[in-house]
N, C-alpha and C. Protein backbone atom coordinates (compact mmCIF):
# COMPACT_ATOMS: atom_id res chain seq x y z
N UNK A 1 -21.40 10.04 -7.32
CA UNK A 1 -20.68 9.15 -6.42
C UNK A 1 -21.53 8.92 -5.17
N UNK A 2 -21.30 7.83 -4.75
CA UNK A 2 -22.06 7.53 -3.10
C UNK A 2 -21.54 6.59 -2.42
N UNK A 3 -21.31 7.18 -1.41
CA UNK A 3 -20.62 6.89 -0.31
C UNK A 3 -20.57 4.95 -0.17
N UNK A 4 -19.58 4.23 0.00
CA UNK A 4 -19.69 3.27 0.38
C UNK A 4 -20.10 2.71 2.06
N UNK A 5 -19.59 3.34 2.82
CA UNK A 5 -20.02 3.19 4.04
C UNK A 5 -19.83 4.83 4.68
N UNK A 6 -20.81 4.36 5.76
CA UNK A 6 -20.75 5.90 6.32
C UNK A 6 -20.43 5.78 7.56
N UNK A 7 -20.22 7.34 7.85
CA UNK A 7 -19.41 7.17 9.76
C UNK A 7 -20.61 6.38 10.27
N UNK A 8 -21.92 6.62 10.13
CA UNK A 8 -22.67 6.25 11.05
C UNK A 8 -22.66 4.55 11.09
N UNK A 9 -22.15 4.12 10.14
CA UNK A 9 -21.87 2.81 9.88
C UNK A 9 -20.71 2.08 10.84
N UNK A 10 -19.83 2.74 11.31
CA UNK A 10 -18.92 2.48 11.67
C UNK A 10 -18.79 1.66 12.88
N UNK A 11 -18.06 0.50 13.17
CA UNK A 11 -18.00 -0.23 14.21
C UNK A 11 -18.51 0.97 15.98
N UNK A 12 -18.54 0.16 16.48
CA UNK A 12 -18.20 1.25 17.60
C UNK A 12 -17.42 1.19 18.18
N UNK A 13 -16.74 2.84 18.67
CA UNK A 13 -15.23 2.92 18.78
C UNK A 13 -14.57 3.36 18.11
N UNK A 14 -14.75 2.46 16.84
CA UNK A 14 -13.76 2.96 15.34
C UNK A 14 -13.21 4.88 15.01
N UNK A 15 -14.45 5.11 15.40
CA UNK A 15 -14.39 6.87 15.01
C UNK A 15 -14.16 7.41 16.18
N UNK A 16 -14.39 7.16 17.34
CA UNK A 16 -13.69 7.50 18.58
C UNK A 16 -12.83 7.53 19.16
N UNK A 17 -11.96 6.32 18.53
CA UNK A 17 -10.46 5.97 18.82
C UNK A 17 -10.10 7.03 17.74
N UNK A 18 -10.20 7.16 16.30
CA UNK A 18 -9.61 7.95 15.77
C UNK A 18 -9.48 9.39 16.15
N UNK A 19 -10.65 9.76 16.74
CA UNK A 19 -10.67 11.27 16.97
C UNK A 19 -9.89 11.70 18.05
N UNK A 20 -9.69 10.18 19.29
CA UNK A 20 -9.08 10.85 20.63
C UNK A 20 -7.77 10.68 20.02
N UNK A 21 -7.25 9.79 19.32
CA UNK A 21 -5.56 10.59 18.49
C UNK A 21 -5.69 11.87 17.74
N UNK A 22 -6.90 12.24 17.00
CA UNK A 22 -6.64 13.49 16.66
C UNK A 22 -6.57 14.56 18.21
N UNK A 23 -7.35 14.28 18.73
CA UNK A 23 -8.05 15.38 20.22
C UNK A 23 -6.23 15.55 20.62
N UNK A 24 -5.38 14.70 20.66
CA UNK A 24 -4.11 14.75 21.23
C UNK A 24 -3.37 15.26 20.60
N UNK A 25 -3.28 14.73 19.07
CA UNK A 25 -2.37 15.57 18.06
C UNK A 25 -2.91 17.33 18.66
N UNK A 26 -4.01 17.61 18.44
CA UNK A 26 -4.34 19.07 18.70
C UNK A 26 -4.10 19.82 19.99
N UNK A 27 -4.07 18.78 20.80
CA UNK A 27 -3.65 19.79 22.11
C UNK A 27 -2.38 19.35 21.95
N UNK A 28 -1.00 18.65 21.25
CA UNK A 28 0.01 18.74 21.65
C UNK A 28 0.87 19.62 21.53
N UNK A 29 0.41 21.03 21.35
CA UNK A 29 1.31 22.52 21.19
C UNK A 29 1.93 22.69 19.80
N UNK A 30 1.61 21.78 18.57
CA UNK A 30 1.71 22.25 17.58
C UNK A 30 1.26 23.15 17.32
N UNK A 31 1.94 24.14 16.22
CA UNK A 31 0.92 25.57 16.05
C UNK A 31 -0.32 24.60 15.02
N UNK A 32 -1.76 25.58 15.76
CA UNK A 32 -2.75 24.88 14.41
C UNK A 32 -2.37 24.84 13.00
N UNK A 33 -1.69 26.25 12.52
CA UNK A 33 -1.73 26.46 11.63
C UNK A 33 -0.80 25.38 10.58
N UNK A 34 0.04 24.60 11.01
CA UNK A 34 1.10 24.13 11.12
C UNK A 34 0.19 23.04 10.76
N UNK A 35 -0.25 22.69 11.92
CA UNK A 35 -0.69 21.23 11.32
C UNK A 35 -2.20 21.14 10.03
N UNK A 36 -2.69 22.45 9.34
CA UNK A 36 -3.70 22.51 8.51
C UNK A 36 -3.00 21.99 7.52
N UNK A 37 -1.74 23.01 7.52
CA UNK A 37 -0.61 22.82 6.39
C UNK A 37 -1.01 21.56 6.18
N UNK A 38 0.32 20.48 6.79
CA UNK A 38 0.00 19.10 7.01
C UNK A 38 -0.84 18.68 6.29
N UNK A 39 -2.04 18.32 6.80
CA UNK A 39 -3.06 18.04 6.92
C UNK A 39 -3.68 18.46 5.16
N UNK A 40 -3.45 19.42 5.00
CA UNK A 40 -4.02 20.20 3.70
C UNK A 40 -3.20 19.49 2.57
N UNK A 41 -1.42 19.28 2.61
CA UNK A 41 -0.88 18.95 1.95
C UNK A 41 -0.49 17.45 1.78
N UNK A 42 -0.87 16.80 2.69
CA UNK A 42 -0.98 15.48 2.39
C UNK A 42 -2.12 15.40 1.57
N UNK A 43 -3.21 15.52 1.91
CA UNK A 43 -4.67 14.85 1.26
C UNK A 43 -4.23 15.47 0.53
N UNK A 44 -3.47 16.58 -0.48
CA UNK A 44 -3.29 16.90 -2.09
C UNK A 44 -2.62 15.64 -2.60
N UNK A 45 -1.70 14.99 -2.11
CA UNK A 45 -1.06 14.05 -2.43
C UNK A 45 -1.58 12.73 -2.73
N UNK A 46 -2.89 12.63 -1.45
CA UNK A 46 -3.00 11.32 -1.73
C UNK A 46 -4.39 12.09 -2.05
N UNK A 47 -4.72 12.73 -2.61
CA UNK A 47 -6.08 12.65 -3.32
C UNK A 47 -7.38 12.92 -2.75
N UNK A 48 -7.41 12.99 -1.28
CA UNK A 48 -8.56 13.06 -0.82
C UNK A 48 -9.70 14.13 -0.48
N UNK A 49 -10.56 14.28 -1.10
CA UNK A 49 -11.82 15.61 -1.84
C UNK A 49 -12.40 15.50 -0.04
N UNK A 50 -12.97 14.72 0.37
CA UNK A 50 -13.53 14.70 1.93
C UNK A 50 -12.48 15.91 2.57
N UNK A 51 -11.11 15.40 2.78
CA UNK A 51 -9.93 16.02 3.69
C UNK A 51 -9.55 17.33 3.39
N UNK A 52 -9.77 17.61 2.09
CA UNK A 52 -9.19 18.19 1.09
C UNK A 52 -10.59 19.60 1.51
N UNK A 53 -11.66 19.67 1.35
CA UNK A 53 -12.33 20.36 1.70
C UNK A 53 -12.04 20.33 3.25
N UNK A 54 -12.28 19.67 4.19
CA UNK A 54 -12.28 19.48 5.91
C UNK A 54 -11.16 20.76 5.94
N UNK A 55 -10.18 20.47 5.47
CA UNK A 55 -9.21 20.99 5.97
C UNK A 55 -8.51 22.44 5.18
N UNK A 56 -9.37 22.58 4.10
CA UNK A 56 -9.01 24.18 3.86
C UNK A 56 -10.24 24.60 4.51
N UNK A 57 -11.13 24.45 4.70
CA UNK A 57 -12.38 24.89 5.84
C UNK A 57 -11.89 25.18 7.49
N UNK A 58 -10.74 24.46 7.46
CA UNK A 58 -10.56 24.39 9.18
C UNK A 58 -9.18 25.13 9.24
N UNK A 59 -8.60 25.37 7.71
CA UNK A 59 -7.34 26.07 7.76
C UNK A 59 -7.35 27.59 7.65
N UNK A 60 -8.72 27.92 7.12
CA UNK A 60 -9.39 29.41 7.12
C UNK A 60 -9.72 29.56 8.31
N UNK A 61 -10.72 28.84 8.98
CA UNK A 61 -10.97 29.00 10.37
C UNK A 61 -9.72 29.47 11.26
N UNK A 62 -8.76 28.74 11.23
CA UNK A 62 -7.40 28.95 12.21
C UNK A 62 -7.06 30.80 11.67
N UNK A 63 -7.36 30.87 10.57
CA UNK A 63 -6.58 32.29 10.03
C UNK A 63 -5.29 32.02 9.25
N UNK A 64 -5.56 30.84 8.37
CA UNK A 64 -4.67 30.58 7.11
C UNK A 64 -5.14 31.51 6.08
N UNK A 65 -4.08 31.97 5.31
CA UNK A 65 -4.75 32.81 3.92
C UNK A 65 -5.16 31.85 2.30
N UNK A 66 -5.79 31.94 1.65
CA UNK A 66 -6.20 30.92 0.68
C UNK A 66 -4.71 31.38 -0.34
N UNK A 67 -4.20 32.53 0.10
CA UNK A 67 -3.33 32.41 -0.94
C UNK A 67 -1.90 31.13 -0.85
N UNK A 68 -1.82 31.42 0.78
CA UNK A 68 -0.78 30.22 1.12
C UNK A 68 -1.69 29.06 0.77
N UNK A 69 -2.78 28.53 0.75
CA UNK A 69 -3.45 27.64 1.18
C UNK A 69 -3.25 27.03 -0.75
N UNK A 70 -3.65 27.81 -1.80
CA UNK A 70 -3.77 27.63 -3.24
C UNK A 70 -2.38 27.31 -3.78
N UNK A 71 -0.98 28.10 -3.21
CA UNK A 71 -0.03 27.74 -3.33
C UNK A 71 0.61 26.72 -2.43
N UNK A 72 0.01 25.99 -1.56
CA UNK A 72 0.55 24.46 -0.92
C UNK A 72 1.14 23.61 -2.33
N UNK A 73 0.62 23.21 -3.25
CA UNK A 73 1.04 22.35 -3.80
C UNK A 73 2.53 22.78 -4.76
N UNK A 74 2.56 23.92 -4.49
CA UNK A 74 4.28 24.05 -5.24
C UNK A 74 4.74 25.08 -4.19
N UNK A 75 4.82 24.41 -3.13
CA UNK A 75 5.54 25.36 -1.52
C UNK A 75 6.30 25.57 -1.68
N UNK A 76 7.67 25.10 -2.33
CA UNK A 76 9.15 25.22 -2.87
C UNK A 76 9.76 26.06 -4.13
N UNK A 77 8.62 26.83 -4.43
CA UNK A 77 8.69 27.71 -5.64
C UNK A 77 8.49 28.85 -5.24
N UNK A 78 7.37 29.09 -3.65
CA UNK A 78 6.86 30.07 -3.35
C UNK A 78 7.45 30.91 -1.96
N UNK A 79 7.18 32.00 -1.87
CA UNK A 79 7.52 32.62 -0.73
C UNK A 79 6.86 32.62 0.24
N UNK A 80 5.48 32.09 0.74
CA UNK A 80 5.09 32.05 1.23
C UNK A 80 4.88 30.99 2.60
N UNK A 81 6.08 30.49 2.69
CA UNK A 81 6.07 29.33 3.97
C UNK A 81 7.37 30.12 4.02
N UNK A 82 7.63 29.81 5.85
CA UNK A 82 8.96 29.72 6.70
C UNK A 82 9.73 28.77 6.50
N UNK A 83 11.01 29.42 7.02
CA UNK A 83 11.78 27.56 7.16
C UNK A 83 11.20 26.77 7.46
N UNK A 84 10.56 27.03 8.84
CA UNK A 84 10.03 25.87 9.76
C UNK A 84 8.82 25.37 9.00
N UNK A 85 8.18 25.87 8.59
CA UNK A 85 7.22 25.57 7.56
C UNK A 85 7.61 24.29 6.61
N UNK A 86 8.59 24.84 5.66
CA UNK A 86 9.27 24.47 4.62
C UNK A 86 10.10 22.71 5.06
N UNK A 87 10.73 22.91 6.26
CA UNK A 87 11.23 21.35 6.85
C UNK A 87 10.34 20.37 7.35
N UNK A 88 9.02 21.11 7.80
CA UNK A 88 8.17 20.28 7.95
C UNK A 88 6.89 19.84 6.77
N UNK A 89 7.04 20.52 5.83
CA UNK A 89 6.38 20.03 4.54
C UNK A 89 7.27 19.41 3.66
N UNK A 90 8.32 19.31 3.75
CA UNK A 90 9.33 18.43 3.31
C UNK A 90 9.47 16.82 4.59
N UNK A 91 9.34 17.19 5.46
CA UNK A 91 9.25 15.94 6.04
C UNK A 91 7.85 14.63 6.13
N UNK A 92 6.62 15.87 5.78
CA UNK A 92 5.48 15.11 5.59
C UNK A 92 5.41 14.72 4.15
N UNK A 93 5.93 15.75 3.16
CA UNK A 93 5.80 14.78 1.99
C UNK A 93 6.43 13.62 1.52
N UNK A 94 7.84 13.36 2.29
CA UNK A 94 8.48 12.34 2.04
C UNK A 94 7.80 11.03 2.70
N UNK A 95 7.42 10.97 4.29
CA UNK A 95 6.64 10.21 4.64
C UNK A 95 6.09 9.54 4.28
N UNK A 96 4.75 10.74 3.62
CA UNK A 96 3.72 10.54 2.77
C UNK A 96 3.98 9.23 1.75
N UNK A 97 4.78 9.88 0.56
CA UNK A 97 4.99 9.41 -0.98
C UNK A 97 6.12 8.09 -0.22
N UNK A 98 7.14 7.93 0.07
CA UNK A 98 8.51 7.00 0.54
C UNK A 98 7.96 6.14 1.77
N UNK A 99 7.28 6.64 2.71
CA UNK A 99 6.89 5.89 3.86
C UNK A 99 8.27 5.61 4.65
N UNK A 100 9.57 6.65 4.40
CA UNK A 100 10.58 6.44 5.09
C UNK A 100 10.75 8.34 4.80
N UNK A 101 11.71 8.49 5.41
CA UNK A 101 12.27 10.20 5.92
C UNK A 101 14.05 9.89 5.51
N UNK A 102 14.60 10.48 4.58
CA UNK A 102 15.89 10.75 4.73
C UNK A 102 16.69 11.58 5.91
N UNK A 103 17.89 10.99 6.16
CA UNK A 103 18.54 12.07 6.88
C UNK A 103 18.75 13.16 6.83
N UNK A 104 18.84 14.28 5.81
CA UNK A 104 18.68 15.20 5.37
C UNK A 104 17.61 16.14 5.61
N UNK A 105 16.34 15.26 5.21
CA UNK A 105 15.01 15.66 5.60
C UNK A 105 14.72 16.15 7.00
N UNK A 106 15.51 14.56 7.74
CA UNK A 106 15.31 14.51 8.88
C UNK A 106 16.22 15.70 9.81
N UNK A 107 17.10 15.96 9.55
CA UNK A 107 18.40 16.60 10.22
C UNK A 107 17.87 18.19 9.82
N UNK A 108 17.33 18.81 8.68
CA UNK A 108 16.82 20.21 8.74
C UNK A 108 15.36 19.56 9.31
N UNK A 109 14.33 19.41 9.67
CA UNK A 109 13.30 19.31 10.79
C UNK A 109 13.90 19.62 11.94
N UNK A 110 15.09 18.92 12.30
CA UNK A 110 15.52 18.96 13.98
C UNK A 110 16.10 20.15 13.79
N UNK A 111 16.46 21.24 12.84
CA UNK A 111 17.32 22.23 13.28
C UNK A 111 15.89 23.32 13.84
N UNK A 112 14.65 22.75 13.31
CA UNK A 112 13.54 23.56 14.32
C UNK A 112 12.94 23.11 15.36
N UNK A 113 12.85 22.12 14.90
CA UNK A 113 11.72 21.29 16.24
C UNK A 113 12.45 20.25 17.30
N UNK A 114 11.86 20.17 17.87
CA UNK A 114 12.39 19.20 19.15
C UNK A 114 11.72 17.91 18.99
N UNK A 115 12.61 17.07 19.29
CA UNK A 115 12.46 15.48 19.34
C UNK A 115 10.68 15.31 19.84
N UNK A 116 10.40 15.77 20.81
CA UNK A 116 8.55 15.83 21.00
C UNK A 116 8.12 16.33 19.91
N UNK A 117 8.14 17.54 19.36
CA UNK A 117 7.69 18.00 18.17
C UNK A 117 7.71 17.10 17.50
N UNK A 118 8.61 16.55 16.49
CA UNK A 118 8.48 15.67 16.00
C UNK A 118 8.23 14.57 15.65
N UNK A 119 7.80 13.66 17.20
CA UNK A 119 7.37 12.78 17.48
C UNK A 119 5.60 13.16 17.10
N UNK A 120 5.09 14.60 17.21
CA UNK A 120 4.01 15.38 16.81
C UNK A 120 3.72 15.39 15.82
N UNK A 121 4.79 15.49 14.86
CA UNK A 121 4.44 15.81 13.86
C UNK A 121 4.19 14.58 12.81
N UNK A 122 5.35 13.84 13.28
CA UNK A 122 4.75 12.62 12.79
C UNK A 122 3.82 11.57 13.02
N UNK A 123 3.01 12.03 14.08
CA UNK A 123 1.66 11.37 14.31
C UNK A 123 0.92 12.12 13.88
N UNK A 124 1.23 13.67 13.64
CA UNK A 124 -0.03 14.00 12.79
C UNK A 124 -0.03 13.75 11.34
N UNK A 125 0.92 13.21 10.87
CA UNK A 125 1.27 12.54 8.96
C UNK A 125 0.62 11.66 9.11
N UNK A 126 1.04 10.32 10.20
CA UNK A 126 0.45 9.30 10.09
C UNK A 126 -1.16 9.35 10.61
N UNK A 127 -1.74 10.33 11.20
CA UNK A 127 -2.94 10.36 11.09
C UNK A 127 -3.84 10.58 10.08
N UNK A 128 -3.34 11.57 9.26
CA UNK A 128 -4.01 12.04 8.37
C UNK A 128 -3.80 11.68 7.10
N UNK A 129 -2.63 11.01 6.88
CA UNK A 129 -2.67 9.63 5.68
C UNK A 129 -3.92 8.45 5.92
N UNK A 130 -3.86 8.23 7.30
CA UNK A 130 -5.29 6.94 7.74
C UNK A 130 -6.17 7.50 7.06
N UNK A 131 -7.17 9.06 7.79
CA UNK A 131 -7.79 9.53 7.66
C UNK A 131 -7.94 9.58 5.68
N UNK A 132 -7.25 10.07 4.77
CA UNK A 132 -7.33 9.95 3.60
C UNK A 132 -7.54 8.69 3.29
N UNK A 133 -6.84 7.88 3.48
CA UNK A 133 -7.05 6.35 3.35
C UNK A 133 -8.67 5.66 3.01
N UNK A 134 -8.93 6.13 4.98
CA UNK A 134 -10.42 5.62 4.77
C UNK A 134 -11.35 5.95 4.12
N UNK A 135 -11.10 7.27 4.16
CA UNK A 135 -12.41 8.12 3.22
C UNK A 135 -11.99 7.78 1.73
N UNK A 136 -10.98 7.75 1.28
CA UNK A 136 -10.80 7.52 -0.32
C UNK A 136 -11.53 5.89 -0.36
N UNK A 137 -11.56 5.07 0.78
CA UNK A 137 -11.97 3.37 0.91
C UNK A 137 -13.44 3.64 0.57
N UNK A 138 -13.81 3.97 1.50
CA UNK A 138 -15.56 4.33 2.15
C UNK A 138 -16.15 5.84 1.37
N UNK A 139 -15.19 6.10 0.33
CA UNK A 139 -16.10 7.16 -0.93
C UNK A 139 -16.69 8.56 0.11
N UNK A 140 -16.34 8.89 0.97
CA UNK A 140 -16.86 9.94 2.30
C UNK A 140 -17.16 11.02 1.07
N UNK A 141 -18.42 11.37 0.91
CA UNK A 141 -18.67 12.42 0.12
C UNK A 141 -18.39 13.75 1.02
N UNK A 142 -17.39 14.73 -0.55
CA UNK A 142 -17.03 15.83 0.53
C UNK A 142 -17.91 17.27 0.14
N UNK A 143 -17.92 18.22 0.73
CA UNK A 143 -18.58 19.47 0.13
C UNK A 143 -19.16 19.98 1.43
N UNK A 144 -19.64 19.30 2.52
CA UNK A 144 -20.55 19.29 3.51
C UNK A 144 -20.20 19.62 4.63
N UNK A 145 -18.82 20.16 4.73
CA UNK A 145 -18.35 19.88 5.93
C UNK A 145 -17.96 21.28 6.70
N UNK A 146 -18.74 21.19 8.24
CA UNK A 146 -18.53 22.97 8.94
C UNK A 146 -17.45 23.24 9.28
N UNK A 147 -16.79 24.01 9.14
CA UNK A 147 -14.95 24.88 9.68
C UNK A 147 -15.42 24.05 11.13
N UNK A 148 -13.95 23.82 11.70
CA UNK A 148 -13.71 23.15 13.27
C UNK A 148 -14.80 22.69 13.77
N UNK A 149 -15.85 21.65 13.33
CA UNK A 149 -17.04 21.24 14.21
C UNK A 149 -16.71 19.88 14.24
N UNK A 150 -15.51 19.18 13.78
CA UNK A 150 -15.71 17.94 14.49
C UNK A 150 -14.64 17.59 15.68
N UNK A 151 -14.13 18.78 16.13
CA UNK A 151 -13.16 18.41 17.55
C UNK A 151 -14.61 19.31 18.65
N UNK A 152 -15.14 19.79 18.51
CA UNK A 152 -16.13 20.33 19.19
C UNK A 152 -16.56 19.20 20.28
């Protein structure tokens, strides 16, 4: 496979604007670990090998275990997520796959998080759906990529 376009290709700006929404998602007091999840379990969904490596690389870094990390894709079978865990991987996968949130969904999220949180959390879905997006567009070859060196 090879890459269709590369970051270095990229308008200017393009990758800068994206990163200062990530730079914000990350300082907005989400736990990291929280948002690897995320982050880890979307790109299973939508497929993306770039994200998909980025982010079990950056989810070890935080001090995720590979065992939670191997069991993401059947979280609802396993013991290994919290509630709070559990309402918010239920709220990103619906996102994700529906591009809408049921009430249900929505109503156990709020019994943890606060209206900011959530406003958090769902900019970090909708970030990291983009992020899959482009790289699945532009072929981003993955394998290459250092634990936490691109908020550095």
């Amino acid at each position: 496979m090879e890459a269709r376009i590369s970051m270095q290709e990229m308008p200017n700006g393009f990758i800068e604007s994206l990163l200062k929404v990530g730079g914000y998602i990350r300082k907005s007091g989400l736990d990291s670990k929280l948002q690897e999840l995320i982050n880890y379990r979307v790109s299973q969904i939508n497929g993306c090998a770039f994200c998909l490596d980025m982010h079990h690389k950056d989810a070890i870094h935080a001090g995720e275990t590979e065992q939670r990390l191997h069991g993401l894709a059947a979280w609802r079978e396993t013991p290994y997520y919290t509630e709070e865990e559990r309402a918010a991987l239920a709220f990103a996968e619906e996102l994700t796959v529906k591009c809408e949130v049921s009430d249900e969904v929505y109503d156990h999220l709020a019994e943890y998080y606060s209206k900011a949180e959530i406003a958090h959390i769902s900019l970090a879905v909708g970030m990291i759906n983009t992020w899959n997006r482009l790289n699945k567009a532009f072929r981003t070859i993955a394998g290459n990529y250092q634990p936490n060196t691109i908020w550095q």
